[in-house]
Protein backbone atom coordinates (compact mmCIF):
# COMPACT_ATOMS: atom_id res chain seq x y z
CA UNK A 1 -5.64 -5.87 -11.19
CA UNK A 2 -3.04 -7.53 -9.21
CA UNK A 3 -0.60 -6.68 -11.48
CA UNK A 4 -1.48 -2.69 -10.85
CA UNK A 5 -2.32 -2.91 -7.63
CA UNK A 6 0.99 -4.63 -6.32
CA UNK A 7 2.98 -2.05 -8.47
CA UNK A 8 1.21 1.00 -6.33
CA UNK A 9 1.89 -0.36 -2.99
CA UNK A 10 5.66 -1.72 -3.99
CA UNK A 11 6.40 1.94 -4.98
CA UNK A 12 4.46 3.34 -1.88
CA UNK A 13 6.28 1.61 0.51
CA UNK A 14 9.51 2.28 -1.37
CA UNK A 15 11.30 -0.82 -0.79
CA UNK A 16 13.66 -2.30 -3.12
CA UNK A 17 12.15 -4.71 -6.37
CA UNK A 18 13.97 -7.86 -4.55
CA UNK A 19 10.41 -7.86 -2.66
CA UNK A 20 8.18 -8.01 -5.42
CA UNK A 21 6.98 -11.33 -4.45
CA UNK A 22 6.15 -10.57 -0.70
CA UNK A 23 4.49 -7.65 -2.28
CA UNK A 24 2.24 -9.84 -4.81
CA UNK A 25 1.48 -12.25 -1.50
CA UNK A 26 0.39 -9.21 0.48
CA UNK A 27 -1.45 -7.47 -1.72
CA UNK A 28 -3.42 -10.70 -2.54
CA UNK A 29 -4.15 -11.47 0.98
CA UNK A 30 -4.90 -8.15 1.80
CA UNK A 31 -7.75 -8.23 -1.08
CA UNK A 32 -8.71 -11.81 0.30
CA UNK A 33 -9.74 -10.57 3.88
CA UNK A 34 -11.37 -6.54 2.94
CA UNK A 35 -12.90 -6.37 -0.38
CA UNK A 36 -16.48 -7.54 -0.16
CA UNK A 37 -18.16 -9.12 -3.35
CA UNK A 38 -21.48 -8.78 -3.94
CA UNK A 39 -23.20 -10.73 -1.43
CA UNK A 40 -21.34 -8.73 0.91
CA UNK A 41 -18.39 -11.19 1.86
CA UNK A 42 -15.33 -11.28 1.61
CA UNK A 43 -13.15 -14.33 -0.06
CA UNK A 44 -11.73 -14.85 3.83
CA UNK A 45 -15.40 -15.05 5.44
CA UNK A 46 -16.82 -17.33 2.51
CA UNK A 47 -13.82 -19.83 2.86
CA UNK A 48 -13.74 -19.78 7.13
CA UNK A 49 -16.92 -18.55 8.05
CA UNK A 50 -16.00 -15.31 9.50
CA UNK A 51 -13.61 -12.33 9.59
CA UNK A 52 -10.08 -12.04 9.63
CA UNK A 53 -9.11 -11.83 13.25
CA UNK A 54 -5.59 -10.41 12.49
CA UNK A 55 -4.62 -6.52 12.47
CA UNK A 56 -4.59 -5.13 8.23
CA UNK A 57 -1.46 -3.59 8.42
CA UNK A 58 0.13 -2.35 4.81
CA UNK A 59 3.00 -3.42 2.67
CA UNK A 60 6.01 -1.59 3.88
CA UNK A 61 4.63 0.03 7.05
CA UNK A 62 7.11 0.42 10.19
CA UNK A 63 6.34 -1.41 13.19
CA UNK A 64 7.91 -2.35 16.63
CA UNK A 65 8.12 -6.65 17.14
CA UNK A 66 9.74 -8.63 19.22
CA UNK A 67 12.95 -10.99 17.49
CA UNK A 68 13.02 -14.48 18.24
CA UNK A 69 16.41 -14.37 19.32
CA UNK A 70 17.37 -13.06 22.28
CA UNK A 71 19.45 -10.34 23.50
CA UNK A 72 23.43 -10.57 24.72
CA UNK A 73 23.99 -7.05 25.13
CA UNK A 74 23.83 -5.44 28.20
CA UNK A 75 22.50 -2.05 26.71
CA UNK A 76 19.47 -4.51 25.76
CA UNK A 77 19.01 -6.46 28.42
CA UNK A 78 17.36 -3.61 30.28
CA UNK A 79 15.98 -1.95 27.40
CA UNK A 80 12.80 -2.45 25.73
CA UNK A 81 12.14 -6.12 24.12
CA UNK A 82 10.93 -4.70 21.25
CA UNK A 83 13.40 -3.29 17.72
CA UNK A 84 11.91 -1.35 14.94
CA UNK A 85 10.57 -3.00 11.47
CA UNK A 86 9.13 -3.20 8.28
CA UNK A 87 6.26 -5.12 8.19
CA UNK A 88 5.98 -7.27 4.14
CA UNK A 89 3.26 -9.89 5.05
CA UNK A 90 1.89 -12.58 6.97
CA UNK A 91 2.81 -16.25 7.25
CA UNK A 92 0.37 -18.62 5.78
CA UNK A 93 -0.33 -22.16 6.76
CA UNK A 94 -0.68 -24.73 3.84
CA UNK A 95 -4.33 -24.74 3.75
CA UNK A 96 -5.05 -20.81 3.50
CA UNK A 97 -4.84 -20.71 7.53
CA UNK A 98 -3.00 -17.85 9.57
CA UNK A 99 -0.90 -18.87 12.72
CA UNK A 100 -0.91 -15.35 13.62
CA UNK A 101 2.96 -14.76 12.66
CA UNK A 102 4.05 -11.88 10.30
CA UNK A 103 7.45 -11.34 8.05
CA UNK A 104 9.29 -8.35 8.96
CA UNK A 105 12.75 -7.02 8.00
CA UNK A 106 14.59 -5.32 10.43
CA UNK A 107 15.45 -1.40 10.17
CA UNK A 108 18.67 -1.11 11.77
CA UNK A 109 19.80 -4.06 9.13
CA UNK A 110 17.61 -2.04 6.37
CA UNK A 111 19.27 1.28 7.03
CA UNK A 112 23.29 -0.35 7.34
CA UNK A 113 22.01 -2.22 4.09
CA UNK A 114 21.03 1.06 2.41
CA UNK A 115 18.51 -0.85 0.07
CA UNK A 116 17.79 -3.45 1.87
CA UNK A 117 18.44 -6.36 -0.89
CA UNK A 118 20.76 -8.82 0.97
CA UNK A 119 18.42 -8.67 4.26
CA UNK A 120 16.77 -12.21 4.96
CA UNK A 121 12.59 -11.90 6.44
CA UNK A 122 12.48 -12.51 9.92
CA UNK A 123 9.09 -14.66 11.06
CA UNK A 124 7.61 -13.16 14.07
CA UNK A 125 4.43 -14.19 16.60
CA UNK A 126 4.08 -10.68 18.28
CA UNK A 127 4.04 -7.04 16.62
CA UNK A 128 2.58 -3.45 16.89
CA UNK A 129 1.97 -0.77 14.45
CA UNK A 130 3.53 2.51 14.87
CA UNK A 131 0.96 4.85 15.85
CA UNK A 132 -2.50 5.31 14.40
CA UNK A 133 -1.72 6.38 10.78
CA UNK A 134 0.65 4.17 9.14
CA UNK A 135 4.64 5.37 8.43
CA UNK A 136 6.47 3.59 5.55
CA UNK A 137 10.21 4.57 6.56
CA UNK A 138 11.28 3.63 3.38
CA UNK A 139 9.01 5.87 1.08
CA UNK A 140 11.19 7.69 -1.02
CA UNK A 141 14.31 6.21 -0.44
CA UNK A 142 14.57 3.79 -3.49
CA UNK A 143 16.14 5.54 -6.02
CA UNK A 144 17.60 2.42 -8.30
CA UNK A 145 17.57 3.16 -12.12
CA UNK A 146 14.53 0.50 -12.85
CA UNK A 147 12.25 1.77 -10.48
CA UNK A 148 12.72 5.39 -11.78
CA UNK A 149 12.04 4.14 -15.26
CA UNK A 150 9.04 2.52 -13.81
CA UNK A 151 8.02 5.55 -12.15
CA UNK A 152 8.60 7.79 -15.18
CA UNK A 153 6.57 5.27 -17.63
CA UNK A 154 3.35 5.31 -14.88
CA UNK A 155 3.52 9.40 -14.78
CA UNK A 156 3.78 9.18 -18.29
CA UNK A 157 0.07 7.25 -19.36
């Protein structure tokens, strides 16, 4: 189930296979806080007594956040605070608790990177979702050897 499920939403978002292991996080939180068992919980409520108070936003899906470091450039300075990113989880607290940050890559980095391998996760506090319907900027893009074999193999069964 994980196994399959964090396959799908690596190949949705099209990022490169360097992320499988944000992916595997993700999708298991993500199952964690919205699939209800059978009493009508879900494995979040049962272990803190309520919902999830964070936004679900998926794997690989752009979003605008603010970087901890701030800006030198002038052309910045008076621009907006906020740079374009790719959202591939949330920080967790030892413990199972959320601080409310999120791991992002960034997509002018992504896009000089071409793949995005050598980029380093950037923690952030703040963050909004592009519009209503999510956008994965990368969907499509990844067109490395493996994940075509992958892709070939799925169609395939």
């Amino acid at each position: 189930y994980v196994l399959e499920g964090s396959r799908t939403i690596l190949e949705h978002s099209g990022l490169h296979l360097k992320w499988w292991s944000r992916d595997v996080r993700h999708f298991c939180f993500m199952h964690n806080v919205s699939q209800r068992g059978a009493d009508g919980k879900t494995p979040w409520e049962k272990r803190f007594g309520g919902p999830f108070g964070g936004p679900l936003l998926p794997f690989g899906s752009a979003v605008e956040y603010l970087p901890l470091e701030k800006a030198n450039d002038k052309d910045k300075k008076f621009g907006t605070a906020s740079v374009p990113g790719i959202l591939i989880g949330y920080h967790m607290n030892p413990g199972g608790t959320w601080p409310k940050d999120f791991y992002v890559l960034d997509q002018t980095a992504m896009d000089e990177n071409k793949d995005g391998r050598y980029i380093r996760p950037q923690r952030v506090g703040k963050l909004t979702s592009i519009g209503d319907v999510p956008v994965f900027p990368w969907s499509g893009r990844d067109t490395t050897p493996h994940v075509q074999c992958l892709m070939k193999k799925a169609a395939t069964r």
